[in-house]
PDB file of N, CA and C in Angstrom:
ATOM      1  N   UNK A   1      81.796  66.287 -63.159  1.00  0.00           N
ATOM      2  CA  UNK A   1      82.875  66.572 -64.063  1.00  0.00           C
ATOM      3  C   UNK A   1      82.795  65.538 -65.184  1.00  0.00           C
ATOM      4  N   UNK A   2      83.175  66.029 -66.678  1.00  0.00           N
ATOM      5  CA  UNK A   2      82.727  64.938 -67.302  1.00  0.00           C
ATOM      6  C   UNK A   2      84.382  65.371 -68.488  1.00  0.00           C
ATOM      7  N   UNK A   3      84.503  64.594 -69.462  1.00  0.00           N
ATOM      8  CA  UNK A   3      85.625  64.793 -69.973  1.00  0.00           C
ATOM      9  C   UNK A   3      84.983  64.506 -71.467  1.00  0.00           C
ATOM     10  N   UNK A   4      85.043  64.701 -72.617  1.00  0.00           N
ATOM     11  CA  UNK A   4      85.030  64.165 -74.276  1.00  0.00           C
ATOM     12  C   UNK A   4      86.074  64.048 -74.826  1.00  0.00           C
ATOM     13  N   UNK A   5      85.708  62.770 -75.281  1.00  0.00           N
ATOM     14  CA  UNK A   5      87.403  62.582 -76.493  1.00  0.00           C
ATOM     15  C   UNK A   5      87.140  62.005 -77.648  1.00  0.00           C
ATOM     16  N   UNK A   6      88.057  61.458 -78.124  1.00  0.00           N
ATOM     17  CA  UNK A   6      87.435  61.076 -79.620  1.00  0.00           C
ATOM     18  C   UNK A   6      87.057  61.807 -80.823  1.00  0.00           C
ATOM     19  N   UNK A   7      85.954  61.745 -81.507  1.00  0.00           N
ATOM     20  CA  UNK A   7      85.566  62.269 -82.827  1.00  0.00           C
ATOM     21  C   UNK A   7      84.950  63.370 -82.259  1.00  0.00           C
ATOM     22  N   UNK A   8      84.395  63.358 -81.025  1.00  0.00           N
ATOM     23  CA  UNK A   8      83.448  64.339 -80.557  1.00  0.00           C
ATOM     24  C   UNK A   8      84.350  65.498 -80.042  1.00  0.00           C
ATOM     25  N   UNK A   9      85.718  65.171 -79.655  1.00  0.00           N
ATOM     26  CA  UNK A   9      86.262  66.112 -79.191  1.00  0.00           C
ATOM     27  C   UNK A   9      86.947  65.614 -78.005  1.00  0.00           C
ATOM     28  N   UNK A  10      87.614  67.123 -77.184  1.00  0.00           N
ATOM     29  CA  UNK A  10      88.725  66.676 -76.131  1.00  0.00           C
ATOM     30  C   UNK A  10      88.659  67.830 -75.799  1.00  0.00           C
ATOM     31  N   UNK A  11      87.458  67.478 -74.074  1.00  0.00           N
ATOM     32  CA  UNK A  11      87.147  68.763 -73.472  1.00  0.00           C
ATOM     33  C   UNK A  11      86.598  68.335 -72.204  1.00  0.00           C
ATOM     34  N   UNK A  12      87.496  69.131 -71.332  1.00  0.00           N
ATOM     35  CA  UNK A  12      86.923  69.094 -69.984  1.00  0.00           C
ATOM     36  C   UNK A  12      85.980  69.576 -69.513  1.00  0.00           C
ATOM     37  N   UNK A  13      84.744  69.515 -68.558  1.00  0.00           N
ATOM     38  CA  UNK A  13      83.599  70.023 -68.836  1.00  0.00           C
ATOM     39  C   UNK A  13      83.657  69.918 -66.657  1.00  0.00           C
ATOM     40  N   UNK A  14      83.599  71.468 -66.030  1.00  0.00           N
ATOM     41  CA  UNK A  14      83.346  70.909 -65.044  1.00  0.00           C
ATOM     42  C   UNK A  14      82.108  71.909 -64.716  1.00  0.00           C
ATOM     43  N   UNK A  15      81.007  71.222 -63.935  1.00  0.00           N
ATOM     44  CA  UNK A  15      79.818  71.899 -64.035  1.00  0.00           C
ATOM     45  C   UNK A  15      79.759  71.705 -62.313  1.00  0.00           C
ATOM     46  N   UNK A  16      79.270  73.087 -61.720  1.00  0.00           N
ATOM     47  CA  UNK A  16      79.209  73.379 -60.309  1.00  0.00           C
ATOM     48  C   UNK A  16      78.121  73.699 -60.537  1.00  0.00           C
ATOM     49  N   UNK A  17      76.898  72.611 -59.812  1.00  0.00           N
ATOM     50  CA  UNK A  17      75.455  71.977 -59.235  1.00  0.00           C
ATOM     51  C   UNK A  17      74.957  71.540 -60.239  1.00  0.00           C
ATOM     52  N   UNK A  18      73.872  71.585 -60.272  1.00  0.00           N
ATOM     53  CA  UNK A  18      72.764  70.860 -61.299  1.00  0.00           C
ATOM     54  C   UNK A  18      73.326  71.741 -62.582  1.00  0.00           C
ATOM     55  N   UNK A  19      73.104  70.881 -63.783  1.00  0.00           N
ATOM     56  CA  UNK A  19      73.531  71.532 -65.095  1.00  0.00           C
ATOM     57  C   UNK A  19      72.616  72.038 -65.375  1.00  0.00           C
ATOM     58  N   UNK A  20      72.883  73.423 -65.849  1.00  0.00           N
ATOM     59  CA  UNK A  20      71.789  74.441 -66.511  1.00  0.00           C
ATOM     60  C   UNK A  20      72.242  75.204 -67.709  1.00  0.00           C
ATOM     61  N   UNK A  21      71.225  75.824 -68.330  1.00  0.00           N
ATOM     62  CA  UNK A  21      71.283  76.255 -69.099  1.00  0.00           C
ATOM     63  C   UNK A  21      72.334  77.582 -68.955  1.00  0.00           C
ATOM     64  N   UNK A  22      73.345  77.878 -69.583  1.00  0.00           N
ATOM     65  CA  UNK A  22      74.412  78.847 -69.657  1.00  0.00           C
ATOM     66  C   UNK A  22      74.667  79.081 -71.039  1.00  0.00           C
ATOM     67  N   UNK A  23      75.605  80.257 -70.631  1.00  0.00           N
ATOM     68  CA  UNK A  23      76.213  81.259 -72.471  1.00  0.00           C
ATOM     69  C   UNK A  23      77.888  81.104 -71.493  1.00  0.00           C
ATOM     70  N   UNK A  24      78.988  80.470 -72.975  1.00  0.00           N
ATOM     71  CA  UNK A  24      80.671  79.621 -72.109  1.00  0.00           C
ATOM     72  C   UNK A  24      80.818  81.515 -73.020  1.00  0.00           C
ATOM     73  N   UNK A  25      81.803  81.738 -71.997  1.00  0.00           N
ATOM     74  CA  UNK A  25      83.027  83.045 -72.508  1.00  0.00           C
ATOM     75  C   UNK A  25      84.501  83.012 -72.240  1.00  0.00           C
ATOM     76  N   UNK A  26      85.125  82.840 -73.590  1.00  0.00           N
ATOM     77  CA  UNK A  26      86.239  82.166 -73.678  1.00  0.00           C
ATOM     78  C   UNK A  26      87.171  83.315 -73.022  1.00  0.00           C
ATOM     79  N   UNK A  27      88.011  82.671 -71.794  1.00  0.00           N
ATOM     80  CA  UNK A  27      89.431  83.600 -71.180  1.00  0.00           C
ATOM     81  C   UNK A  27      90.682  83.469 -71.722  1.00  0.00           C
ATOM     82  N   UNK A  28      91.074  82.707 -71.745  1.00  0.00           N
ATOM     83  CA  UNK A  28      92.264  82.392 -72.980  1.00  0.00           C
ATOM     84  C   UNK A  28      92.548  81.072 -73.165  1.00  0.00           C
ATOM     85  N   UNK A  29      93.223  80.847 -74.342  1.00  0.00           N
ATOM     86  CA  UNK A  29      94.097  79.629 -74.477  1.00  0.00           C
ATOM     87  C   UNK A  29      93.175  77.933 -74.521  1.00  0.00           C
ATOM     88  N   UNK A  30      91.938  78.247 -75.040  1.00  0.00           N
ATOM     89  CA  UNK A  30      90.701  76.989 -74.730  1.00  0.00           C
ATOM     90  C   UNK A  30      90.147  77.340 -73.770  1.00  0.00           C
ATOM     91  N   UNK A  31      90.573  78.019 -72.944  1.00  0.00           N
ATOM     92  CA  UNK A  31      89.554  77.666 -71.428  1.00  0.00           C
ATOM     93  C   UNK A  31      88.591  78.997 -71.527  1.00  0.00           C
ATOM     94  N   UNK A  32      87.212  78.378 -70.848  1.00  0.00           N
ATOM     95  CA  UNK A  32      85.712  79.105 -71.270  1.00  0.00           C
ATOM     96  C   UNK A  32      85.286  78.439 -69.588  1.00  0.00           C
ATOM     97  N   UNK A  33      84.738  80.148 -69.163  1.00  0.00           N
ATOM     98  CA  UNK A  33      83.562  79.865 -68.035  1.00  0.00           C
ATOM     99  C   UNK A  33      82.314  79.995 -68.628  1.00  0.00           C
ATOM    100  N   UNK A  34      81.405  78.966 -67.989  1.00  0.00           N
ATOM    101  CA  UNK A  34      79.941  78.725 -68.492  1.00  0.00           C
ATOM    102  C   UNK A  34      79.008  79.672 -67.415  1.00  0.00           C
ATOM    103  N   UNK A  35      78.589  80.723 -68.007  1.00  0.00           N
ATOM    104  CA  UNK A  35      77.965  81.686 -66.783  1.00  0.00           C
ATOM    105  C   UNK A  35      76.562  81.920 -67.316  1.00  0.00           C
ATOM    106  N   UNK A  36      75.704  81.769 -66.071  1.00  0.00           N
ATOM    107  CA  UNK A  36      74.203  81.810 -66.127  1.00  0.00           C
ATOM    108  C   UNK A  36      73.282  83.227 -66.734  1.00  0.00           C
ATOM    109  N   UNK A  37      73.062  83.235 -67.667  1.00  0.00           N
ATOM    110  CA  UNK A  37      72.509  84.284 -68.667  1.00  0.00           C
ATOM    111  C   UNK A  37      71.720  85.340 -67.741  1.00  0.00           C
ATOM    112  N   UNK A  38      71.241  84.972 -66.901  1.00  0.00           N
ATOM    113  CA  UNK A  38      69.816  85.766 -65.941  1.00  0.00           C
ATOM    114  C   UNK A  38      70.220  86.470 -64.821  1.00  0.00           C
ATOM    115  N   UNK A  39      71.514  85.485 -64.296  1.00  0.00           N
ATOM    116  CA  UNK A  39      72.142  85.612 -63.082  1.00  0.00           C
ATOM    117  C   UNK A  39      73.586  86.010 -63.052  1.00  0.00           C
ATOM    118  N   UNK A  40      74.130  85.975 -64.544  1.00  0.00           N
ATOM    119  CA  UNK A  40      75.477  86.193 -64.198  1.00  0.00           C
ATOM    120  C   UNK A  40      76.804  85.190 -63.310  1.00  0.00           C
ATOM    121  N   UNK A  41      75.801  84.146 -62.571  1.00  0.00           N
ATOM    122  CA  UNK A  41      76.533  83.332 -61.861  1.00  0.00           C
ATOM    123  C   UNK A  41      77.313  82.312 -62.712  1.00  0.00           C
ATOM    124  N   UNK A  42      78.773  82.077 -62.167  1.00  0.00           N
ATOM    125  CA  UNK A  42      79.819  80.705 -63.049  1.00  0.00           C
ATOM    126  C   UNK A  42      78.832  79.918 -62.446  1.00  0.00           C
ATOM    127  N   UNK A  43      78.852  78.937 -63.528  1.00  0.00           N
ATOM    128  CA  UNK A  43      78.403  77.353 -63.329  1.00  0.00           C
ATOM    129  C   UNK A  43      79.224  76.664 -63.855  1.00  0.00           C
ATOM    130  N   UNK A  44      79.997  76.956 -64.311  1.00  0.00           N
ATOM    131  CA  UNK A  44      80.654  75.537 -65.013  1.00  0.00           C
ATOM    132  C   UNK A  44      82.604  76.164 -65.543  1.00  0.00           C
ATOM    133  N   UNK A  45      83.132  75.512 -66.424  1.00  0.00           N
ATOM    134  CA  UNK A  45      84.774  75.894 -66.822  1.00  0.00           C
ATOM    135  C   UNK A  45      84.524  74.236 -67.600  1.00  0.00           C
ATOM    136  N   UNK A  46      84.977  75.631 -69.165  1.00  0.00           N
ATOM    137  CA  UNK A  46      85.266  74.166 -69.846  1.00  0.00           C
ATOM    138  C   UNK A  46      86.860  74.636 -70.301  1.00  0.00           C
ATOM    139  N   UNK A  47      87.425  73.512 -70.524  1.00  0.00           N
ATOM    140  CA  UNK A  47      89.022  73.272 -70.905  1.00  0.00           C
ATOM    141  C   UNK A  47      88.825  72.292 -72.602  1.00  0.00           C
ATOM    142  N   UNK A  48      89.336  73.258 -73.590  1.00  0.00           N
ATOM    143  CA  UNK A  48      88.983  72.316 -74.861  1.00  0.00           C
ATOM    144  C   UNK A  48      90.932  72.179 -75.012  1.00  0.00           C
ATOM    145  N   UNK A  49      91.066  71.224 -75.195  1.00  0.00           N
ATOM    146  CA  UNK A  49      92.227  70.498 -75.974  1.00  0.00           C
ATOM    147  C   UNK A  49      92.609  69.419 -74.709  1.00  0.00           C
ATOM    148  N   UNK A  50      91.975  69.027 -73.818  1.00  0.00           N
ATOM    149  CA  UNK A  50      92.311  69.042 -72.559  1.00  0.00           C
ATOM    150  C   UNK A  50      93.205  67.460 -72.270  1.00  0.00           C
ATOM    151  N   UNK A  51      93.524  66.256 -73.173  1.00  0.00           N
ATOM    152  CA  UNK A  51      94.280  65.568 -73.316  1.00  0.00           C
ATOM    153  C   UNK A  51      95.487  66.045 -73.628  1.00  0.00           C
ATOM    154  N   UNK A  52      95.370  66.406 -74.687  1.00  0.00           N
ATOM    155  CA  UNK A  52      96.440  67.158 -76.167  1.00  0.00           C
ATOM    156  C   UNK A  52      97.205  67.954 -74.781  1.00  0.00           C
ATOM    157  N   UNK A  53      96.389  68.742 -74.400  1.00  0.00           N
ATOM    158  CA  UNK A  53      97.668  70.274 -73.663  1.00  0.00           C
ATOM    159  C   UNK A  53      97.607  69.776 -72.517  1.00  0.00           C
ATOM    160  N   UNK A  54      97.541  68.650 -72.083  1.00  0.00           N
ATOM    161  CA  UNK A  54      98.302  67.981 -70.913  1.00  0.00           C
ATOM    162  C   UNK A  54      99.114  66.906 -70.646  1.00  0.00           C
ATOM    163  N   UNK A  55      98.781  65.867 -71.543  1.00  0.00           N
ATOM    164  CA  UNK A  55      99.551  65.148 -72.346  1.00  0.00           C
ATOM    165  C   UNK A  55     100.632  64.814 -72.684  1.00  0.00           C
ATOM    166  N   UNK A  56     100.733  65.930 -73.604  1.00  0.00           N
ATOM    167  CA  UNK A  56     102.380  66.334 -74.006  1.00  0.00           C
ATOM    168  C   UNK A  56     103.022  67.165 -72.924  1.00  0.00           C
ATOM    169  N   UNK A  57     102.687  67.596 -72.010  1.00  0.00           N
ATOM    170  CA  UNK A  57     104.064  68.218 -71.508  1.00  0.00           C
ATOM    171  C   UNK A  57     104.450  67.747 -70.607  1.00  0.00           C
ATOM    172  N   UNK A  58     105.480  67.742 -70.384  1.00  0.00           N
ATOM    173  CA  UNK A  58     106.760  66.963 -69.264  1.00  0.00           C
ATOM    174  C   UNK A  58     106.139  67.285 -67.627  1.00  0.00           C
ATOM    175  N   UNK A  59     106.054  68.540 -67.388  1.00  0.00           N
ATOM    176  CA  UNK A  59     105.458  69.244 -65.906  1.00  0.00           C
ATOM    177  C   UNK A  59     104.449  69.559 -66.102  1.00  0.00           C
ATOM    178  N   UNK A  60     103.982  70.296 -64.748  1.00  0.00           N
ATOM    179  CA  UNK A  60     102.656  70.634 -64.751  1.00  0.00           C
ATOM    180  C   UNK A  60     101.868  72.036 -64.852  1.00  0.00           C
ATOM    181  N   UNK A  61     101.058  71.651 -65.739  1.00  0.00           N
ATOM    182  CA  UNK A  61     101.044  73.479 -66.109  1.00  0.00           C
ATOM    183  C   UNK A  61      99.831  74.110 -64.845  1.00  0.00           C
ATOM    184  N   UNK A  62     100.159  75.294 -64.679  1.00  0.00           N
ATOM    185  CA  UNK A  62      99.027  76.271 -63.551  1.00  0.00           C
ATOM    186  C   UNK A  62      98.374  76.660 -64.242  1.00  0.00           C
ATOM    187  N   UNK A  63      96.994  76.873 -64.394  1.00  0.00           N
ATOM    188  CA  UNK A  63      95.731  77.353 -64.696  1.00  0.00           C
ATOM    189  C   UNK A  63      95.108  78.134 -63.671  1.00  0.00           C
ATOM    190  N   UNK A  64      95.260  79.497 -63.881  1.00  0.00           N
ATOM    191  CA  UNK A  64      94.458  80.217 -62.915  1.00  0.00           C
ATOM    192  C   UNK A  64      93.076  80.588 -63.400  1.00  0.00           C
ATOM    193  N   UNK A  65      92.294  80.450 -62.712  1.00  0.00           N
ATOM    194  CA  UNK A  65      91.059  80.824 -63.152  1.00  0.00           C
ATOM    195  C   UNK A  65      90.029  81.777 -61.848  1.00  0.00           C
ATOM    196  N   UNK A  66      89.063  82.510 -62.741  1.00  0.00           N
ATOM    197  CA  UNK A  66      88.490  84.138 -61.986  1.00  0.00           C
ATOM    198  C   UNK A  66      87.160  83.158 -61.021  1.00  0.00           C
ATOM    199  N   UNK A  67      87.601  82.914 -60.173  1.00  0.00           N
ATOM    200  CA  UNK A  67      86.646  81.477 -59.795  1.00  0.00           C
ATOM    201  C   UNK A  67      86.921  81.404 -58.293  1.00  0.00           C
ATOM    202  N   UNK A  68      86.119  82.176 -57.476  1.00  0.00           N
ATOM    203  CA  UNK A  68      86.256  81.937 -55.905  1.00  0.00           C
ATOM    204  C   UNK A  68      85.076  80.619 -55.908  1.00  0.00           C
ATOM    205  N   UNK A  69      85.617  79.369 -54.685  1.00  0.00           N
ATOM    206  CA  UNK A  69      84.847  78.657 -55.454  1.00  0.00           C
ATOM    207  C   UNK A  69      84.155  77.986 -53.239  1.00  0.00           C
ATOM    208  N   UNK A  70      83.331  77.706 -53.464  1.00  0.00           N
ATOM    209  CA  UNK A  70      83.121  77.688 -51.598  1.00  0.00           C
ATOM    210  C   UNK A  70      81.493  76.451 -52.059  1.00  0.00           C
ATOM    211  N   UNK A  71      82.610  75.272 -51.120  1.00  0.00           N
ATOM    212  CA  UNK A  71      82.047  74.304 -51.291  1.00  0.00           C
ATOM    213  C   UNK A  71      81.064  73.785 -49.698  1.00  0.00           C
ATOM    214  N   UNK A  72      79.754  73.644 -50.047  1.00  0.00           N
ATOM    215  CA  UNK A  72      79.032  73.045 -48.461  1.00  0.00           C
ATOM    216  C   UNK A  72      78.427  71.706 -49.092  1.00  0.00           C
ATOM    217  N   UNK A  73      78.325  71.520 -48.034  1.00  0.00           N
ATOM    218  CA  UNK A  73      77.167  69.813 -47.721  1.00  0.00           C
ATOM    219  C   UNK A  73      75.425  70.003 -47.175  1.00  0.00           C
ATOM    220  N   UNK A  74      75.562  71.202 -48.075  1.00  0.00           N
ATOM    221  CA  UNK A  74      74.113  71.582 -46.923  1.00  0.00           C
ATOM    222  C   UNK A  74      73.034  70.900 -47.790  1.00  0.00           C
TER     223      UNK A  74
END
């Protein structure tokens, strides 16, 4: 998981396994799944404003996302 801020920006970047090459398709509101061109598979969810629209608000906002997500140690 990696985060940018600054001049470069303010964006959450979370990448599930080795980073690869992907095409991001934006779902709403900043947030973009990074899905594998060949395979169709999510690899990644980026969140752009991701200080800014958390930041400022008092509670906590829900983010649902299209993302069954099944984690091993293998």
């Amino acid at each position: 998981m990696k985060r940018f801020g600054g001049k470069g920006g303010d964006v959450l970047d979370i990448t599930f396994g080795k980073p690869r090459k992907a095409v991001a398709k934006e779902l709403k509101n900043d947030i973009a799944v990074r899905v594998d061109p060949k395979s169709g598979e999510i690899v990644g969810i980026l969140i752009l404003n991701f200080m800014k629209r958390f930041s400022l608000r008092k509670r906590a906002e829900k983010i649902e996302l299209p993302v069954k997500i099944k984690i091993s140690t293998s």
